[in-house]
Protein backbone atom coordinates (compact mmCIF):
# COMPACT_ATOMS: atom_id res chain seq x y z
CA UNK A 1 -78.17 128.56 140.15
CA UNK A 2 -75.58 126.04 141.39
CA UNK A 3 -71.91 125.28 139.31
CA UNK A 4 -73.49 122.16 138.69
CA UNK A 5 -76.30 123.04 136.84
CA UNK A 6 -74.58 126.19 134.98
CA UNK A 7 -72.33 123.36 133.52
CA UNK A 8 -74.61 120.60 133.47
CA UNK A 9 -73.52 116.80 134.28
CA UNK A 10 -70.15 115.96 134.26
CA UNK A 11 -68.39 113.62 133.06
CA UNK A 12 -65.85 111.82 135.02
CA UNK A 13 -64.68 108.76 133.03
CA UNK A 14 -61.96 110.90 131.17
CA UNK A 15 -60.42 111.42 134.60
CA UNK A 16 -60.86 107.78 135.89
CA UNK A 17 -58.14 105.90 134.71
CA UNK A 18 -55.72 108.40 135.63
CA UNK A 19 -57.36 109.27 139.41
CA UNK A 20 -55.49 106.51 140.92
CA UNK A 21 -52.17 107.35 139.68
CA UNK A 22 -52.36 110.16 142.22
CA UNK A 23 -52.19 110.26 145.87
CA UNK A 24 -55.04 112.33 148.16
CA UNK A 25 -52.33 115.42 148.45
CA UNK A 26 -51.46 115.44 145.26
CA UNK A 27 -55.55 115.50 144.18
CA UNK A 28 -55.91 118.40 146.32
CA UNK A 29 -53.15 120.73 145.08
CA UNK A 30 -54.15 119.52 141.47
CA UNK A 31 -57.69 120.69 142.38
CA UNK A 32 -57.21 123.75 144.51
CA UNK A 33 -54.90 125.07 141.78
CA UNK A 34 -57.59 124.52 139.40
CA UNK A 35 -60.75 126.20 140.79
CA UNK A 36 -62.08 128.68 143.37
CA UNK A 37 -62.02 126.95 146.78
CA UNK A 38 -65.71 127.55 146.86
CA UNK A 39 -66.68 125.57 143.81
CA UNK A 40 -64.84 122.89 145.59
CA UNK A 41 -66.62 122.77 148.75
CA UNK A 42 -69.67 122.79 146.62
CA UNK A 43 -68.71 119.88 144.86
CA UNK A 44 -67.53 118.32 148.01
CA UNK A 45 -70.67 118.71 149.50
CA UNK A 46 -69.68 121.52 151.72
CA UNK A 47 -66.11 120.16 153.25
CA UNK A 48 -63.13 121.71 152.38
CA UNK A 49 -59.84 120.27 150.84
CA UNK A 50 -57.82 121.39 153.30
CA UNK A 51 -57.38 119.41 156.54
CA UNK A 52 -58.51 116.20 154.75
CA UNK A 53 -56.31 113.58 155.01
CA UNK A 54 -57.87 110.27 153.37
CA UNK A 55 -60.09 110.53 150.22
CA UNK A 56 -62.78 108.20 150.46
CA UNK A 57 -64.60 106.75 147.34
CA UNK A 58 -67.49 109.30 147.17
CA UNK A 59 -64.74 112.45 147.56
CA UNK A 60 -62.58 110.99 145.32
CA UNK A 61 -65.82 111.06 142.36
CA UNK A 62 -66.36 114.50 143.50
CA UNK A 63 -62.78 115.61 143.23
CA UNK A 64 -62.87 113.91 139.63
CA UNK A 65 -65.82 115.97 138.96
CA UNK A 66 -64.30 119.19 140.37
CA UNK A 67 -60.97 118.37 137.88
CA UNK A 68 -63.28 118.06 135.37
CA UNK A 69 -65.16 121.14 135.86
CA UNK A 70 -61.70 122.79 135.84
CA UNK A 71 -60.74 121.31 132.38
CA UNK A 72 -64.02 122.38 130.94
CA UNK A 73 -63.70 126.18 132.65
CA UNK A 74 -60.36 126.81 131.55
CA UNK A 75 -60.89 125.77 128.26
CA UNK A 76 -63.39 127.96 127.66
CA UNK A 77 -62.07 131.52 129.63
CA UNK A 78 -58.38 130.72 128.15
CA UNK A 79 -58.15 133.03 125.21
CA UNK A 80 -56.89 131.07 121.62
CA UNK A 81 -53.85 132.50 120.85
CA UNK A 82 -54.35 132.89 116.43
CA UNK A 83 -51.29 132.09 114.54
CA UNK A 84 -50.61 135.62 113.57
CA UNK A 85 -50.66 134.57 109.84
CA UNK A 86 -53.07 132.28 108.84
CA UNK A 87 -56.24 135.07 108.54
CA UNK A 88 -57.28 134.51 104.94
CA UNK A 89 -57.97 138.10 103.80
CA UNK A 90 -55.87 141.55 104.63
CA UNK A 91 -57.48 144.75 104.92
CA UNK A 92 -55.17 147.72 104.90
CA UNK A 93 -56.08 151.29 105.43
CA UNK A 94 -54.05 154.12 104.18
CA UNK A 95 -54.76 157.49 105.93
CA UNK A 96 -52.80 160.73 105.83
CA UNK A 97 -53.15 162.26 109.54
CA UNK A 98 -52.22 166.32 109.40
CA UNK A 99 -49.26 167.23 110.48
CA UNK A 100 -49.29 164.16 113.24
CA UNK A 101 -51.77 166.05 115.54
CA UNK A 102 -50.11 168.84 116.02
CA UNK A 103 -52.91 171.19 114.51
CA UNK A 104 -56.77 170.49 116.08
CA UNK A 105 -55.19 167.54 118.34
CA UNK A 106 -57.71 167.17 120.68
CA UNK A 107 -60.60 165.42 120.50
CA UNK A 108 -58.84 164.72 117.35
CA UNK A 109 -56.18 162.37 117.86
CA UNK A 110 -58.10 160.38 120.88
CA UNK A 111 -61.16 159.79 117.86
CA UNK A 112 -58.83 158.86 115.44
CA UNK A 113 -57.40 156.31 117.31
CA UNK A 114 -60.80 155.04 118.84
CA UNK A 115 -62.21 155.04 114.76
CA UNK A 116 -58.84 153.15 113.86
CA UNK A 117 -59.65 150.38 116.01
CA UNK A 118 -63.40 150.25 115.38
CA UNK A 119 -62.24 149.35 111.76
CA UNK A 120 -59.76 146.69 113.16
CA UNK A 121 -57.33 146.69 110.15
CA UNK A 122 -54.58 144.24 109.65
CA UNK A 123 -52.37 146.73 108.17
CA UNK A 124 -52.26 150.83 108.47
CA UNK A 125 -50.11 152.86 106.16
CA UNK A 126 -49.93 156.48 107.65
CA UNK A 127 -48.21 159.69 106.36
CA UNK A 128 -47.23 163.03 107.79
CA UNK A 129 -46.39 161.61 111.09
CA UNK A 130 -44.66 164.70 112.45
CA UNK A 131 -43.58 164.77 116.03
CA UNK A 132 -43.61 161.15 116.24
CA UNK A 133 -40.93 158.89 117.50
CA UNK A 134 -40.57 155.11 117.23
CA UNK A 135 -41.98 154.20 120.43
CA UNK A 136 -45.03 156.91 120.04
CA UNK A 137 -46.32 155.34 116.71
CA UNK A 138 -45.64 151.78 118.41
CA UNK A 139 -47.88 152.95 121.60
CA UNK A 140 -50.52 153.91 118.76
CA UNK A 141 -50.30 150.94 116.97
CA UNK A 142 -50.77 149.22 120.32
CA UNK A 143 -54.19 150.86 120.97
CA UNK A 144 -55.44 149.44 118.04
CA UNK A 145 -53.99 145.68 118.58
CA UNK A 146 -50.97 146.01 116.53
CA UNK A 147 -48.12 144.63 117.87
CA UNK A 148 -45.51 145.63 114.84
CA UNK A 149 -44.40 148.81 113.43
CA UNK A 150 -42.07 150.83 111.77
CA UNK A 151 -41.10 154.52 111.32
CA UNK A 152 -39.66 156.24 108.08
CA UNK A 153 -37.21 158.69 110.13
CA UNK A 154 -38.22 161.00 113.24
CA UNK A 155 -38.31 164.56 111.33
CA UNK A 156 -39.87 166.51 108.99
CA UNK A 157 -43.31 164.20 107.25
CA UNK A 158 -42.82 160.95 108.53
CA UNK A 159 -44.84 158.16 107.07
CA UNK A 160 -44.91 154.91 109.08
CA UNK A 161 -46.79 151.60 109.01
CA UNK A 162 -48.31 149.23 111.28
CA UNK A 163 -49.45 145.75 111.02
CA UNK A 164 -51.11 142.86 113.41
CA UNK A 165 -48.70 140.30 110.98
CA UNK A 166 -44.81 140.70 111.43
CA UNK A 167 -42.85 143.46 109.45
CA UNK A 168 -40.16 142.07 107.33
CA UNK A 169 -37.52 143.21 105.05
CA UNK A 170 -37.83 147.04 106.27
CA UNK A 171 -36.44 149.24 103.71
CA UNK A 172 -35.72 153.62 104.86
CA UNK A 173 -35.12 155.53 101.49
CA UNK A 174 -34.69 158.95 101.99
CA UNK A 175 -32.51 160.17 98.43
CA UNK A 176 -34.49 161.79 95.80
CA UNK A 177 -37.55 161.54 97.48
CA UNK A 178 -38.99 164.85 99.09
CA UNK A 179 -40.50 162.75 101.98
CA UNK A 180 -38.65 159.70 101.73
CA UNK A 181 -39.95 155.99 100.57
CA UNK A 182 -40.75 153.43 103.52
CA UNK A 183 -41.06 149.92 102.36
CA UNK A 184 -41.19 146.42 103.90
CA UNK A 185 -42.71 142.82 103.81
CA UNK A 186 -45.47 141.56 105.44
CA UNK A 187 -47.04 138.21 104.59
CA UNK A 188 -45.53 137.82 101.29
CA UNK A 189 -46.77 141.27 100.02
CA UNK A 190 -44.43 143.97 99.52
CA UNK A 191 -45.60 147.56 101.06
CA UNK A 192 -44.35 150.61 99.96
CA UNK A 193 -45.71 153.80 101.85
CA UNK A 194 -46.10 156.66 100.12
CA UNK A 195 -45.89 160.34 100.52
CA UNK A 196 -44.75 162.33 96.83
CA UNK A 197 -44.08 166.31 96.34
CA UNK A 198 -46.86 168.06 97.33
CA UNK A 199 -46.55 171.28 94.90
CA UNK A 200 -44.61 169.77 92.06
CA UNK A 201 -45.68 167.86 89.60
CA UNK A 202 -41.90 167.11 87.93
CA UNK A 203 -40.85 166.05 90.97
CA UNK A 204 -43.79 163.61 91.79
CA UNK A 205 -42.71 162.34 88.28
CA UNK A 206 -39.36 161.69 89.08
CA UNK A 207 -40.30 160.03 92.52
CA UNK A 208 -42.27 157.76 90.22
CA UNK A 209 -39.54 156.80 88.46
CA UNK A 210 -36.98 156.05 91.75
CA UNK A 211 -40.11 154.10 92.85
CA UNK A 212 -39.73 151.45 89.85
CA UNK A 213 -36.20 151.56 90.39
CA UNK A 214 -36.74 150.36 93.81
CA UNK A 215 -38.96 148.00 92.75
CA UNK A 216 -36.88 146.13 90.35
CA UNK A 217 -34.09 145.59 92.55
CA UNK A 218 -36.64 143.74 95.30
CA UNK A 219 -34.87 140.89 96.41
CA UNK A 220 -36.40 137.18 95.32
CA UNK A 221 -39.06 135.51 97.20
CA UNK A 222 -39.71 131.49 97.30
CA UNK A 223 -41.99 130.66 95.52
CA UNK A 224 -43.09 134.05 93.31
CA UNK A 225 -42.01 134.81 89.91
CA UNK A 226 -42.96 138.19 90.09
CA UNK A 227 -43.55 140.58 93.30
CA UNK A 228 -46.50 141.12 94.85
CA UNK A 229 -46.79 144.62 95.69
CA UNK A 230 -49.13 147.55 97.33
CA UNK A 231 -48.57 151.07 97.18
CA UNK A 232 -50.06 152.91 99.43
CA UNK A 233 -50.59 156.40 100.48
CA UNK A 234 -50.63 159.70 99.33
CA UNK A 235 -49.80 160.79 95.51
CA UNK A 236 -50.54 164.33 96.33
CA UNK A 237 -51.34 163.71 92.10
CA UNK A 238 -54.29 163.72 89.56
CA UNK A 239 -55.28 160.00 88.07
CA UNK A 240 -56.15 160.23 84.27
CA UNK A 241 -59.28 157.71 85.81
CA UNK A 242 -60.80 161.06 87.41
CA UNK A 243 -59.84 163.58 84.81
CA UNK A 244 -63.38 164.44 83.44
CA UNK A 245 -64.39 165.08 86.69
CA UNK A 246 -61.31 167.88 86.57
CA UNK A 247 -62.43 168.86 83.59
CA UNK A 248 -65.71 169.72 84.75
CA UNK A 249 -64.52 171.77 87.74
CA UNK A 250 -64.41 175.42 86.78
CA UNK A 251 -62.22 176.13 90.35
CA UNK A 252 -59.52 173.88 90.92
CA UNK A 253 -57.08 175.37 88.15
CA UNK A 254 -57.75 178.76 89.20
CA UNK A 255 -57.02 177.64 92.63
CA UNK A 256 -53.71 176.38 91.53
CA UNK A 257 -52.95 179.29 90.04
CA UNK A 258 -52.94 181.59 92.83
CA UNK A 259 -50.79 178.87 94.88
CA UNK A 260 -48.09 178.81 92.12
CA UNK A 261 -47.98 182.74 92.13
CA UNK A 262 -47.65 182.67 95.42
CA UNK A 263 -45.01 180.61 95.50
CA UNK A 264 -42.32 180.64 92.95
CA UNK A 265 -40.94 177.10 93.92
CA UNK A 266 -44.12 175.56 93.51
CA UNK A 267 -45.08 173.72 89.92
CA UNK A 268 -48.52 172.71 90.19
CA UNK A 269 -49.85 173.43 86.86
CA UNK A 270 -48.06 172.23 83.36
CA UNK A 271 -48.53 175.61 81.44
CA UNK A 272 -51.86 176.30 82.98
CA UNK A 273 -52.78 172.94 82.99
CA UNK A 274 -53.49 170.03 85.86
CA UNK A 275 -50.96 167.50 85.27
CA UNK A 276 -51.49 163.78 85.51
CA UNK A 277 -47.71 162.81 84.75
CA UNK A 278 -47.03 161.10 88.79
CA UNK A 279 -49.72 158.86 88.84
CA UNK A 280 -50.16 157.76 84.79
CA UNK A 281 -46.60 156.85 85.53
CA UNK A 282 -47.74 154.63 88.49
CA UNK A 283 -50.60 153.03 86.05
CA UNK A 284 -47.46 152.75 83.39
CA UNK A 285 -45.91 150.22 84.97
CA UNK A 286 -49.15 148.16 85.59
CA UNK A 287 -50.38 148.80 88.73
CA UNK A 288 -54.04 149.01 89.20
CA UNK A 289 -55.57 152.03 90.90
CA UNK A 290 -58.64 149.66 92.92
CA UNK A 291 -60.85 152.29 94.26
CA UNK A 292 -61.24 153.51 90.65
CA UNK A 293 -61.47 149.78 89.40
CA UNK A 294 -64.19 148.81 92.10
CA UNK A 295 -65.86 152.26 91.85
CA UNK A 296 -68.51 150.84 89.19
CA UNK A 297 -71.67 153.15 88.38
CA UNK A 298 -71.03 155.07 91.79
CA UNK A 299 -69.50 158.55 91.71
CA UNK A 300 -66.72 160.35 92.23
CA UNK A 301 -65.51 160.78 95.96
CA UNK A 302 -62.34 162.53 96.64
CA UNK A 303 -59.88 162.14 99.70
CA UNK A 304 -58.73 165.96 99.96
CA UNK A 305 -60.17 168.81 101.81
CA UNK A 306 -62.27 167.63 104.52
CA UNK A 307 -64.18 169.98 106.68
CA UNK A 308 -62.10 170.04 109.44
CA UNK A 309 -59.97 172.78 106.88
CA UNK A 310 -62.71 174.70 105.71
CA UNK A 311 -61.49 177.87 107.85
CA UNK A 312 -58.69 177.57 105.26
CA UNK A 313 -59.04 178.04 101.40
CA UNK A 314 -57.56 174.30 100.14
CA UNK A 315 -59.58 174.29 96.68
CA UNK A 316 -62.62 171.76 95.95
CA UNK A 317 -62.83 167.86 96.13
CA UNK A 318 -59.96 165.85 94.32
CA UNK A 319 -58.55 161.85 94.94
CA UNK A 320 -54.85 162.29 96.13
CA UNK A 321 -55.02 159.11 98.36
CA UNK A 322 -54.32 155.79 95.93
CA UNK A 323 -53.94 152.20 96.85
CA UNK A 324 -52.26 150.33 93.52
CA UNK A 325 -51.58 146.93 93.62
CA UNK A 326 -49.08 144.89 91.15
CA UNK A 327 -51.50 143.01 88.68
CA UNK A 328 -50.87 139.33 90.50
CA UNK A 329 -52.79 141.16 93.18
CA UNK A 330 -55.57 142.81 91.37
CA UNK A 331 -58.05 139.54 91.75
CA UNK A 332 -57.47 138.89 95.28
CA UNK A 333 -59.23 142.42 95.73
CA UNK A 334 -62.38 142.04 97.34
CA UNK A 335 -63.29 145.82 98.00
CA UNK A 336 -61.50 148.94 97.52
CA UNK A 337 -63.09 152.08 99.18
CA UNK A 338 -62.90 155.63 100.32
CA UNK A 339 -63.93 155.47 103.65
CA UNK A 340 -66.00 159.13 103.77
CA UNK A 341 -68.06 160.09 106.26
CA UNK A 342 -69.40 162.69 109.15
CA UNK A 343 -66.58 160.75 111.34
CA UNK A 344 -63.87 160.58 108.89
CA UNK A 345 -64.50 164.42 107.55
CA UNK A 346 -63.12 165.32 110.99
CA UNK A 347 -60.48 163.02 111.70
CA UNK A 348 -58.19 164.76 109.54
CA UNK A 349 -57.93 166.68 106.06
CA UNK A 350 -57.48 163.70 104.21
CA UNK A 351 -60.11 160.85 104.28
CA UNK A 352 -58.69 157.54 104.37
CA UNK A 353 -59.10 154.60 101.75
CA UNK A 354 -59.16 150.82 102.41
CA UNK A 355 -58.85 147.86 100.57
CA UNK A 356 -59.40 143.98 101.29
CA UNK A 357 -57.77 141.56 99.45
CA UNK A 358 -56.47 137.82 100.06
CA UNK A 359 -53.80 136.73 101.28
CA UNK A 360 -51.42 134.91 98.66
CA UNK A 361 -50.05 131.36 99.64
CA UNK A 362 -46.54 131.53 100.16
């Protein structure tokens, strides 16, 4: 099939008026610049620019047309350039990743980050980032079209975040937190990754509370009389939501148990008992747990073990992986879901949960 009948006839009035304002040289460069040299001897009826030094009336129509042709060619290869905020929704995905590869990397991390791009997220909220650097989470972010990102602090359980939109306002708090607090900006929504005490239930209280401290002192934004804010990541806690589920588990305090004998530092139990203090101190303050309030009739699905740890005893199904949102948020939520699966159930011993929501107007 010829160029001309791929693109059909073309129109050359658009390029009329403005034909004679350049000279035969000029035409040529304009044109050779434009297209492949063999579309133009097509169009030119099998001469080539080069060597020609007048333009008679017919050429000059068929250079017109071959201008034209290049208009219409590059307008349709040239990739649009999106303004990087002006998608309506967000869809964020939290995921706690195991000791950042280290254990089981391979064909671990290299599915993880093929899954993480399948999803095509606009925000990723990621905790126990060990190992990683700055430029290491930035060349994973990368992989999955994220150009932004940020790092809570190089040792020990990082948590980090990464985001197609810009990253604002980054905030590193690493006081009275047992893996430090990460927070930023990013479209008008506040972030706050999080990563609590994983064998103390006091302490995840506490962390609660240095949490709403941190929240009331965010700084002003145009435009909103109260924050709008996500936390996301892992509680390493019990919601109140889930607690006959709990209740109907005849392993999981038995389980805790042995861990706390085990371990002398380690409060998991309240007398004996689960404890629900970190996370009904979350709901306290009025955030809304989503996957629980877009759960419906469905049941219960936890985020902790997965399969990939069932060579080691880690107890039986429970939700430690929570994404809250301030109430001003909670009706922009379109869906709210743990995302588990054959895939996920070996991408680490978490599962990770997502969440869509819109985009307020700033």
């Amino acid at each position: 099939m010829t160029l001309t009948a791929q693109m059909g006839r073309v129109d050359t009035q658009p390029l009329a008026a403005f034909t004679p304002q350049l000279n035969s040289s000029q035409l040529r460069s304009a044109v050779e610049k434009a297209i492949p040299p063999a579309a133009c001897r097509h169009l030119l009826g099998g001469r080539r620019l080069t060597g020609m030094k007048t333009t008679s009336s017919t050429c000059v129509r068929r250079l017109i047309a071959c201008v034209s042709v290049a208009f219409c060619v590059a307008a349709l290869s040239t990739p649009v350039t999106a303004v990087e905020d002006d998608s309506k929704e967000l869809t964020l995905i939290t995921h706690n990743v195991w000791y950042g590869f280290t254990k089981k990397p391979e064909p671990r991390y290299r599915e993880w980050r093929a899954w993480m791009s399948s999803q095509a997220p606009d925000v990723v909220c990621l905790q126990e980032l060990n190992g990683y650097t700055p430029e290491k989470l930035a060349a994973d972010a990368a992989s999955w079209g994220h150009p932004h990102s940020a790092l809570l602090k190089e040792d020990g359980f990082p948590t980090g975040i990464t985001s197609r939109l810009p990253i604002e306002d980054v905030r590193r708090v690493r006081e009275g937190f047992h893996h430090g607090l990460l927070r930023c900006r990013i479209a008008g929504i506040w972030l706050f990754v999080i990563h609590f005490h994983p064998s103390n239930y006091a302490h995840r209280i506490t962390e609660a509370g240095l949490l709403a401290d941190e929240i009331a002192a965010l700084p002003a934004l145009e435009g909103q009389l109260t924050p709008k804010i996500v936390l996301a990541g892992d509680f390493n806690g019990f919601s109140p939501i889930d607690k006959p589920t709990y209740d109907a588990d005849p392993l999981l305090e038995p389980f805790f148990t042995r861990l706390d004998a085990k371990n002398p530092q380690a409060r998991n139990l309240n007398n004996g008992r689960l404890d629900y203090g970190g996370v009904e101190a979350i709901l306290a303050q009025g955030f809304v747990d989503i996957v629980a309030d877009h759960r419906g009739d469905r049941p219960f699905v936890g985020t902790f073990p997965t399969p990939l740890v069932a060579d080691e005893d880690h107890g039986t199904d429970r939700r430690l992986d929570y994404i809250f949102v301030s109430p001003n948020l909670k009706e922009t939520v379109s869906r709210a879901l743990i995302l588990r699966d054959d895939t996920t159930e070996m991408l680490s011993d978490h599962i990770p949960v997502m969440a869509t929501l819109r985009l307020p107007n700033r």
